[in-house]
PDB file of N, CA and C in Angstrom:
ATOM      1  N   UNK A   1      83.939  93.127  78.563  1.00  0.00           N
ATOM      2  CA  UNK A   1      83.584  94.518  78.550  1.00  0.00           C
ATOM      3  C   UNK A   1      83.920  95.214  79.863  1.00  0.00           C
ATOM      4  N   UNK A   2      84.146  94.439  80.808  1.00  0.00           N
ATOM      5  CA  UNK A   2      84.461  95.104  82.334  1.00  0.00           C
ATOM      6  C   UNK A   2      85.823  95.399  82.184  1.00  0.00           C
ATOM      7  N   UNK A   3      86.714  95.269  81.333  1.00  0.00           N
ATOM      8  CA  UNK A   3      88.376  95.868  81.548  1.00  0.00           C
ATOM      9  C   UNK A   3      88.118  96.557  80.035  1.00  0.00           C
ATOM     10  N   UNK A   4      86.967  97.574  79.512  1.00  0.00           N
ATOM     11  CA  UNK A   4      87.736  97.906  78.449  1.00  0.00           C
ATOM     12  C   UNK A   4      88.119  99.214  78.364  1.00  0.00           C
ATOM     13  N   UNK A   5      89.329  99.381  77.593  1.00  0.00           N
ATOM     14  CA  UNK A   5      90.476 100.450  77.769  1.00  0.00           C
ATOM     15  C   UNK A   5      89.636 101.683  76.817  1.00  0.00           C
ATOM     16  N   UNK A   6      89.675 102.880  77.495  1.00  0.00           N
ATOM     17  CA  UNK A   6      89.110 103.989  76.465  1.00  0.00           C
ATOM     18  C   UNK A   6      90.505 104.725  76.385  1.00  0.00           C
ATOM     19  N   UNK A   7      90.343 105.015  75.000  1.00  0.00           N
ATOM     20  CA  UNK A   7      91.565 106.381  74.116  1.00  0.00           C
ATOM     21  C   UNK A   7      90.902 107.710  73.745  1.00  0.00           C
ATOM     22  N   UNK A   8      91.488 108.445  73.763  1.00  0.00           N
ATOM     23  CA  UNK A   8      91.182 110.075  73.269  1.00  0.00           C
ATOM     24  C   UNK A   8      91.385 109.716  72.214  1.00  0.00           C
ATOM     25  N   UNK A   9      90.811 110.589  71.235  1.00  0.00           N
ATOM     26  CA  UNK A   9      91.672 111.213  69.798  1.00  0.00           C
ATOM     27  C   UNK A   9      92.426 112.175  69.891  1.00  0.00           C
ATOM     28  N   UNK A  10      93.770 112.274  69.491  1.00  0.00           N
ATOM     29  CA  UNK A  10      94.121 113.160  69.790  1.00  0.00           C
ATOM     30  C   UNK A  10      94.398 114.517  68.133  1.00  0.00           C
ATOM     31  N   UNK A  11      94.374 115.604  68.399  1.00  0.00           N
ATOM     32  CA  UNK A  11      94.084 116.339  66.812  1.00  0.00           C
ATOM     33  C   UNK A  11      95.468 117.142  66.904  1.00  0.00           C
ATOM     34  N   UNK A  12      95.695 117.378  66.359  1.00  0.00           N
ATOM     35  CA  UNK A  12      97.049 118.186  65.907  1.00  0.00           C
ATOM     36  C   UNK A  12      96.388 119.476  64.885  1.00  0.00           C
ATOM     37  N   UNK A  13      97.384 120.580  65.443  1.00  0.00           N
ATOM     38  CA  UNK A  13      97.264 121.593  64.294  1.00  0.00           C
ATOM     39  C   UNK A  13      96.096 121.886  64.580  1.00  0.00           C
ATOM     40  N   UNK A  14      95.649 122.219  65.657  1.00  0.00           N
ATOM     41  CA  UNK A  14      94.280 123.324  65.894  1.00  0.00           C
ATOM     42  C   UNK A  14      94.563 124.434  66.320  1.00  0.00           C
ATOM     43  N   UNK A  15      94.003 125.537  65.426  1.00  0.00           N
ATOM     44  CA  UNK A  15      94.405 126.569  66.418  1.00  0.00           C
ATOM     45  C   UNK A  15      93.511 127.054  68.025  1.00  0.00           C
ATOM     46  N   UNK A  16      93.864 127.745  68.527  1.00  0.00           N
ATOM     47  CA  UNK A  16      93.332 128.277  69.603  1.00  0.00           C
ATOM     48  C   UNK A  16      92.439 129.321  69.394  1.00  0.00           C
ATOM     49  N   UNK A  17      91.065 129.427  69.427  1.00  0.00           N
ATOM     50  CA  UNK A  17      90.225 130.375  69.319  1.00  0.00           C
ATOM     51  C   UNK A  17      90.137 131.534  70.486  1.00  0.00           C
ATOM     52  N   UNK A  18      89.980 132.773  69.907  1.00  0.00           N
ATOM     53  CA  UNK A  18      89.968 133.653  70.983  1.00  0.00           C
ATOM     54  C   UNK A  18      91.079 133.971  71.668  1.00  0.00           C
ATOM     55  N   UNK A  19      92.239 134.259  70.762  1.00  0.00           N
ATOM     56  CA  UNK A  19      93.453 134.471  72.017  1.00  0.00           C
ATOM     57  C   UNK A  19      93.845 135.548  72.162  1.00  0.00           C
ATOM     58  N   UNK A  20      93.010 136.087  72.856  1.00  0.00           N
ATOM     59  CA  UNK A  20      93.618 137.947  73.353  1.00  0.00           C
ATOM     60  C   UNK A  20      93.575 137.514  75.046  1.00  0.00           C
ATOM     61  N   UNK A  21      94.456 138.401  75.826  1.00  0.00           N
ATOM     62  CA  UNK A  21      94.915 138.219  76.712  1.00  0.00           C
ATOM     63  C   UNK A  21      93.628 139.004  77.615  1.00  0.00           C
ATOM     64  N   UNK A  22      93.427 139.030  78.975  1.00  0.00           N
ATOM     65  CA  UNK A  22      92.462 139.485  79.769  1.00  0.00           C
ATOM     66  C   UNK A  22      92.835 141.047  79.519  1.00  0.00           C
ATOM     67  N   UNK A  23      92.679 142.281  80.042  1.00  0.00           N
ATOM     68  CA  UNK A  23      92.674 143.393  80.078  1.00  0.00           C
ATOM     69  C   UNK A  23      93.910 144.092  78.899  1.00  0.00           C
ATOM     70  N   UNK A  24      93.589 143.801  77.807  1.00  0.00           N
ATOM     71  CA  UNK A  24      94.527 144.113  76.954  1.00  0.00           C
ATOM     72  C   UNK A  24      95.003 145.484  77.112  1.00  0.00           C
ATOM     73  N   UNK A  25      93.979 146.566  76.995  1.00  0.00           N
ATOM     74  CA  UNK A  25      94.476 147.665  77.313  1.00  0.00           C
ATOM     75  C   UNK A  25      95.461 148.072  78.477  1.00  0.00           C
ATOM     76  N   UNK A  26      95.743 147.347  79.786  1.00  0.00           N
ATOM     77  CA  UNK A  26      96.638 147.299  80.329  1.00  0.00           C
ATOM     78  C   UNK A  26      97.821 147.219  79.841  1.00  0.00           C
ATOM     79  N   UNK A  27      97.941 146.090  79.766  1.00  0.00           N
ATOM     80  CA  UNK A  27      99.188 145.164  79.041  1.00  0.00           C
ATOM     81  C   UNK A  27      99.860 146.063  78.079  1.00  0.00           C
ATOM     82  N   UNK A  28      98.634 146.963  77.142  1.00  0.00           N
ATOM     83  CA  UNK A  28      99.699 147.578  75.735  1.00  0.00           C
ATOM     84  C   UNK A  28      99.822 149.103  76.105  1.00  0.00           C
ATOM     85  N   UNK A  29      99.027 149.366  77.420  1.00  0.00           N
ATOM     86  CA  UNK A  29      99.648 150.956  78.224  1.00  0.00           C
ATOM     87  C   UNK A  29     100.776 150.857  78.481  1.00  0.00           C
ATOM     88  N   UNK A  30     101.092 149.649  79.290  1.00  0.00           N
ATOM     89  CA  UNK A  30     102.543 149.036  80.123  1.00  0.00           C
ATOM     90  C   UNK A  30     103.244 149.005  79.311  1.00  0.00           C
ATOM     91  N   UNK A  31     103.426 148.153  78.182  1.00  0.00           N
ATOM     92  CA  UNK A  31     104.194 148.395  76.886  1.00  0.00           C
ATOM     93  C   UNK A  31     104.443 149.787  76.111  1.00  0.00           C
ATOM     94  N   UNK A  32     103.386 150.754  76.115  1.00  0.00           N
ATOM     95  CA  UNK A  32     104.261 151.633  75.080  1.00  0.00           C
ATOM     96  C   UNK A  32     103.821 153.135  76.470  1.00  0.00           C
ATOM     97  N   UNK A  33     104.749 152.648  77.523  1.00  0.00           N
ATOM     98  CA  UNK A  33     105.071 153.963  78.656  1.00  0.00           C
ATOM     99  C   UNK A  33     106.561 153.745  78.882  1.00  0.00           C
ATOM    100  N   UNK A  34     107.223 154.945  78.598  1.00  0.00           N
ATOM    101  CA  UNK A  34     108.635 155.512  78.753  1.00  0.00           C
ATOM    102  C   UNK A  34     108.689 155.975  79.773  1.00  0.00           C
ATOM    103  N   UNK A  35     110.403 156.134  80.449  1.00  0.00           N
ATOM    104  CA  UNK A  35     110.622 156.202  81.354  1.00  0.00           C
ATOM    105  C   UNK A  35     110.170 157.759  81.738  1.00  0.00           C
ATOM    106  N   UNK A  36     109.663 157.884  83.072  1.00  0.00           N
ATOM    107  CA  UNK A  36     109.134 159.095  83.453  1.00  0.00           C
ATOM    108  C   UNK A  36     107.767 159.468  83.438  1.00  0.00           C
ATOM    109  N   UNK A  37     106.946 158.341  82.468  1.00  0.00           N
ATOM    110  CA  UNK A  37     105.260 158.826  81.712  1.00  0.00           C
ATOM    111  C   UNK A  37     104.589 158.163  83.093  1.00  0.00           C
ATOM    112  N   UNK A  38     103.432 158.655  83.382  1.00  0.00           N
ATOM    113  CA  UNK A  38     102.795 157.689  84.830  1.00  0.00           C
ATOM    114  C   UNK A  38     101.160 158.045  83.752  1.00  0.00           C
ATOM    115  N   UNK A  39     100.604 157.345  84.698  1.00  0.00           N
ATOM    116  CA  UNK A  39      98.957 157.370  84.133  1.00  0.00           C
ATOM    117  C   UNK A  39      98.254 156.945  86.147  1.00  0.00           C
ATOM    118  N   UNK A  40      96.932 157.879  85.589  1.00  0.00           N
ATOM    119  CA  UNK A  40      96.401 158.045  86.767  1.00  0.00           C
ATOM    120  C   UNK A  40      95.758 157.570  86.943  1.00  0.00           C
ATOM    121  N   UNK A  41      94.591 156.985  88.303  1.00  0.00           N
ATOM    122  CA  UNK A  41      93.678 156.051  88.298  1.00  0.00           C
ATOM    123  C   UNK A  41      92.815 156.706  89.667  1.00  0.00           C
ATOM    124  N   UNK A  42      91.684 157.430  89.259  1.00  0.00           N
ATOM    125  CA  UNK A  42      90.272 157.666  90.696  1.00  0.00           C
ATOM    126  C   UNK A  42      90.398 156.783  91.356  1.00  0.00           C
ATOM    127  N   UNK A  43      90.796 155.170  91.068  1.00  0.00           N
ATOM    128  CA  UNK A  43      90.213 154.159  91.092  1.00  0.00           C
ATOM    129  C   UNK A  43      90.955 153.200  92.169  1.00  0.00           C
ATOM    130  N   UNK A  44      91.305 153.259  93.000  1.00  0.00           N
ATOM    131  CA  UNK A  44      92.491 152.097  93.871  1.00  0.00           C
ATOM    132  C   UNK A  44      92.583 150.788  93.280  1.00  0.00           C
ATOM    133  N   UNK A  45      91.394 150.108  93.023  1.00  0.00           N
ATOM    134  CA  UNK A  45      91.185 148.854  92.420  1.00  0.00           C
ATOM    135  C   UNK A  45      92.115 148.897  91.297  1.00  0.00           C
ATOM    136  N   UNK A  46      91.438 149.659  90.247  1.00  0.00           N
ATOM    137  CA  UNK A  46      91.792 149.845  88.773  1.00  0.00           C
ATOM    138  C   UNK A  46      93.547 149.701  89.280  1.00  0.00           C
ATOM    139  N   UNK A  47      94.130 150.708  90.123  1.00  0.00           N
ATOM    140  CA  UNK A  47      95.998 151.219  89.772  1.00  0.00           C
ATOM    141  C   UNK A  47      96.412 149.903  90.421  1.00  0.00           C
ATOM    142  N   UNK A  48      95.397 149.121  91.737  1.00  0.00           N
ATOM    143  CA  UNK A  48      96.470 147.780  91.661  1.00  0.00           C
ATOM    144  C   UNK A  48      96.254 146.545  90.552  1.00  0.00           C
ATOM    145  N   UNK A  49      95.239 146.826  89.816  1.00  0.00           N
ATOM    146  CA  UNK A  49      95.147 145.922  88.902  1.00  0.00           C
ATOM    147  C   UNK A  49      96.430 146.052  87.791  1.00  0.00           C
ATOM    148  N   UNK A  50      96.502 147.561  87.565  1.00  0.00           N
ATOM    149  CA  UNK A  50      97.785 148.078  86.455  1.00  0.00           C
ATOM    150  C   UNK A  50      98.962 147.614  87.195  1.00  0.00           C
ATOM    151  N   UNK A  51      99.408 147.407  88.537  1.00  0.00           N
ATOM    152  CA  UNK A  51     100.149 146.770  88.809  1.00  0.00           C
ATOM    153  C   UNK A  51     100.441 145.779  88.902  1.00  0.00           C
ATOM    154  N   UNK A  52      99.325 144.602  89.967  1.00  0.00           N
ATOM    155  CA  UNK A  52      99.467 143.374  89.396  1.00  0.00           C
ATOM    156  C   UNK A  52     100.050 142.672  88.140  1.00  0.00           C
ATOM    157  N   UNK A  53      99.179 143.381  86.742  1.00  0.00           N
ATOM    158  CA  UNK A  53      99.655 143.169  85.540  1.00  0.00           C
ATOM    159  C   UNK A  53     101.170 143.202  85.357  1.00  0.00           C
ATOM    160  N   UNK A  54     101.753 144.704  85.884  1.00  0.00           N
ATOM    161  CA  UNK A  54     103.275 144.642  85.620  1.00  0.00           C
ATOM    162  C   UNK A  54     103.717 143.756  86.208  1.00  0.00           C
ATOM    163  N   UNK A  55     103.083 143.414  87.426  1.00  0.00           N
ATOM    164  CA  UNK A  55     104.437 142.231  88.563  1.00  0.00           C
ATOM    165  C   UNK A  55     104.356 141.076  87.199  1.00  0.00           C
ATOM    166  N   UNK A  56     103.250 140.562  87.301  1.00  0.00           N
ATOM    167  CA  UNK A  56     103.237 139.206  86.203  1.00  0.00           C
ATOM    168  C   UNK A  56     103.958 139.452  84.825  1.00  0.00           C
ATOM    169  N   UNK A  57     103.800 140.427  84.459  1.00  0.00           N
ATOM    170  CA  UNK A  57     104.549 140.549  82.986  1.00  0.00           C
ATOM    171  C   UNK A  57     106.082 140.617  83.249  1.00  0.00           C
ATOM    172  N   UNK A  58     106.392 141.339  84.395  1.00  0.00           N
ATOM    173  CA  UNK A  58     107.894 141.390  84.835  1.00  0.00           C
ATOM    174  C   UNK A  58     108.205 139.880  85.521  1.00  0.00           C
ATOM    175  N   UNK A  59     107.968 139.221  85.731  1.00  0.00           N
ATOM    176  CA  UNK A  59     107.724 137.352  86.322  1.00  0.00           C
ATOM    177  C   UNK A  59     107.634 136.957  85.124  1.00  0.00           C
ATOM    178  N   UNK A  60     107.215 137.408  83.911  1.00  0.00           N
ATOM    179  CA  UNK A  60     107.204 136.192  82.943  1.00  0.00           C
ATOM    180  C   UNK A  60     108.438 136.832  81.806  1.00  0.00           C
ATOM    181  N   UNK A  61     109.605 137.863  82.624  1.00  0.00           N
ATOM    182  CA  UNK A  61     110.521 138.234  81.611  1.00  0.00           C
ATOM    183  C   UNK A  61     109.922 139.028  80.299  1.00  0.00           C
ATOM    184  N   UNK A  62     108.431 139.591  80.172  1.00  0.00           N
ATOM    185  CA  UNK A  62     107.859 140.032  79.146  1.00  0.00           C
ATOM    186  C   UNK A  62     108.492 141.395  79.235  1.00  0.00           C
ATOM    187  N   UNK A  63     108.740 142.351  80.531  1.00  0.00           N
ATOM    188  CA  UNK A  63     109.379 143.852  80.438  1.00  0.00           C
ATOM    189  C   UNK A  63     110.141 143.355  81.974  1.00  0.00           C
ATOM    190  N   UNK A  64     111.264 144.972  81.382  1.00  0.00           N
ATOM    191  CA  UNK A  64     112.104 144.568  82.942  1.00  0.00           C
ATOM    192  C   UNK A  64     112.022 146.348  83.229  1.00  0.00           C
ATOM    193  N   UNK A  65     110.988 146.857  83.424  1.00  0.00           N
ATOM    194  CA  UNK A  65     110.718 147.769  83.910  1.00  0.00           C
ATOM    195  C   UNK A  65     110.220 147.764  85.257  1.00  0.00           C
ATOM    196  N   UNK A  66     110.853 149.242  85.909  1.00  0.00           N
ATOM    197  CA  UNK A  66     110.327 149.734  87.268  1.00  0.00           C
ATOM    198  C   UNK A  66     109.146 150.770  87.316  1.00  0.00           C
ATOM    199  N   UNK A  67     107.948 150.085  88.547  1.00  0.00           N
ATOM    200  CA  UNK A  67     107.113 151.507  88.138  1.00  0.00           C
ATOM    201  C   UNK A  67     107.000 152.394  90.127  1.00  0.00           C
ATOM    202  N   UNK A  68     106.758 153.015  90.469  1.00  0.00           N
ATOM    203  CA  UNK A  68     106.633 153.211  91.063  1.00  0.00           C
ATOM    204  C   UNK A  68     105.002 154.192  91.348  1.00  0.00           C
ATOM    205  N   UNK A  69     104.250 153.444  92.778  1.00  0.00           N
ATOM    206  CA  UNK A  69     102.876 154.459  92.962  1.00  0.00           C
ATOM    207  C   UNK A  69     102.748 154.728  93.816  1.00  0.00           C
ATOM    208  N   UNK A  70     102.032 156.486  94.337  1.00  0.00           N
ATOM    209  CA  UNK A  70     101.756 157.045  94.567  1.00  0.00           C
ATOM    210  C   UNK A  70     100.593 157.186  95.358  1.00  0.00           C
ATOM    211  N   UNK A  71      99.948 157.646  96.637  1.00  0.00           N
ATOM    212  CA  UNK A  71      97.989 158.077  96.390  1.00  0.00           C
ATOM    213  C   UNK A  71      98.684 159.190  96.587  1.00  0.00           C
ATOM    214  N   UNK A  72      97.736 160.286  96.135  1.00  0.00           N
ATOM    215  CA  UNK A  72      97.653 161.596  96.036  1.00  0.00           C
ATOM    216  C   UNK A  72      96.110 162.224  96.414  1.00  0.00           C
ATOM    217  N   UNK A  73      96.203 162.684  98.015  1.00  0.00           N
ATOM    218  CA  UNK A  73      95.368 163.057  98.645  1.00  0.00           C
ATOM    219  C   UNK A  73      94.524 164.271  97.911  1.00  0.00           C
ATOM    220  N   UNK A  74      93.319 164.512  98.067  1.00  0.00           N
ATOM    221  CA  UNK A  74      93.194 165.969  97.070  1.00  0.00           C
ATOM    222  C   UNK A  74      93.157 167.102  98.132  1.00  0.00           C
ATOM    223  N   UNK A  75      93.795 168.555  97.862  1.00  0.00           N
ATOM    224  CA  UNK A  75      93.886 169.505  98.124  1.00  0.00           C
ATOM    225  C   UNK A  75      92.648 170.114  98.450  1.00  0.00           C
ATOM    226  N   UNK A  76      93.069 171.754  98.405  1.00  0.00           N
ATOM    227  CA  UNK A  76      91.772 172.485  98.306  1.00  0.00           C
ATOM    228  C   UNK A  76      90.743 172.738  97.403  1.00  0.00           C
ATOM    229  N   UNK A  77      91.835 172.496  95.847  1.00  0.00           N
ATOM    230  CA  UNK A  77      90.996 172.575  94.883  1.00  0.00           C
ATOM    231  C   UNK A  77      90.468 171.541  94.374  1.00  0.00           C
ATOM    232  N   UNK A  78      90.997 170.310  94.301  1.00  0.00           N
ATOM    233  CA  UNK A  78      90.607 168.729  94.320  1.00  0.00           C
ATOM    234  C   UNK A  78      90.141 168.101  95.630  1.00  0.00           C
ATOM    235  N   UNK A  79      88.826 167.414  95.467  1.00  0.00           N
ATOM    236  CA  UNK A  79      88.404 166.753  96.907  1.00  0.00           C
ATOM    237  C   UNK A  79      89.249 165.420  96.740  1.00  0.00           C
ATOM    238  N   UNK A  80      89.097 164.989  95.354  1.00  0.00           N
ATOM    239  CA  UNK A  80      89.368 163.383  95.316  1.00  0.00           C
ATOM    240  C   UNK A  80      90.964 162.928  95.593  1.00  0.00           C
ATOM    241  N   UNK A  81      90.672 161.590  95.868  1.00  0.00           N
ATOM    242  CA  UNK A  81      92.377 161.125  96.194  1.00  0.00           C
ATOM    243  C   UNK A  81      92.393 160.545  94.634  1.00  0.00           C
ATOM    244  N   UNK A  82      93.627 160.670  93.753  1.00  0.00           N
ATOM    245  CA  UNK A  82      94.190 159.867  93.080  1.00  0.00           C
ATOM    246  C   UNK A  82      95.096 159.023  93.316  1.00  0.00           C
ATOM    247  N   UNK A  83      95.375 158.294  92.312  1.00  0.00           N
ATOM    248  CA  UNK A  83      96.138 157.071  91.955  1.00  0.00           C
ATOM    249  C   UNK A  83      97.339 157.042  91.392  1.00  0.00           C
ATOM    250  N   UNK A  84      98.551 157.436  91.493  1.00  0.00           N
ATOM    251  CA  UNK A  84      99.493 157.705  90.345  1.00  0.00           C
ATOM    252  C   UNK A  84     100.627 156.489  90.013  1.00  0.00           C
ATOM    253  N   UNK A  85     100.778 156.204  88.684  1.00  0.00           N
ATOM    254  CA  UNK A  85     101.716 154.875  88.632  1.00  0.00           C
ATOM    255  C   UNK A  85     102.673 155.673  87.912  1.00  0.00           C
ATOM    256  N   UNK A  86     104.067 155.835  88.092  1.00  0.00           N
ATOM    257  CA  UNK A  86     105.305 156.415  87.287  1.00  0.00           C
ATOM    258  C   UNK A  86     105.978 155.070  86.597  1.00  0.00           C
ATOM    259  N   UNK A  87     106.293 155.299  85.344  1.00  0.00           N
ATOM    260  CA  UNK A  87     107.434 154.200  84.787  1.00  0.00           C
ATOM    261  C   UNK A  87     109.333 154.669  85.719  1.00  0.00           C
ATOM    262  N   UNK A  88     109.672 154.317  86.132  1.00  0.00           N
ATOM    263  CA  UNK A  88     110.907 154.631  86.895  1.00  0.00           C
ATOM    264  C   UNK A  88     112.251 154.470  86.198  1.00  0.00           C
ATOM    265  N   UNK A  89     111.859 153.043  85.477  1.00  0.00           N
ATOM    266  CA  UNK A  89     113.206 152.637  84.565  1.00  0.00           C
ATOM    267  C   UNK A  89     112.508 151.551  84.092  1.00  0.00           C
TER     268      UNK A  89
END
């Protein structure tokens, strides 16, 4: 009993429960924005998260799009700074 060998079972043909990707709504903004459309973000966190997402989706060959961002200080009539992400190409 001191040398005895343990095996897995192994199962075939299971599916994977739960397979939606982390921040989906990202992912399917990034997907259906044409060249020129940007989306805005109060949020600094939030617009590098929308980016992050693109670097990785553009790393995994999923889009070969350019985005380019922005902060946008606020004026006289806006106090707040925004966030701006442009699709470029």
């Amino acid at each position: 009993m001191e040398n005895e060998v343990k095996t897995l079972l192994i199962e075939k043909g299971i599916p994977v429960s739960g397979g939606h990707t982390k921040r989906d709504y990202i992912r399917n903004t990034i997907l259906e924005m044409e060249v020129g459309d940007s989306v805005a973000f109060d949020n600094e966190r939030e617009c590098l998260n929308f980016i992050t997402r693109a670097w990785y989706m553009k790393k995994r060959k999923e889009i070969n799009f350019k985005f380019s961002r922005r902060r946008i200080e606020g004026g006289p009539l806006v106090e707040c700074t925004i966030h701006r992400v442009w699709r470029v190409s």
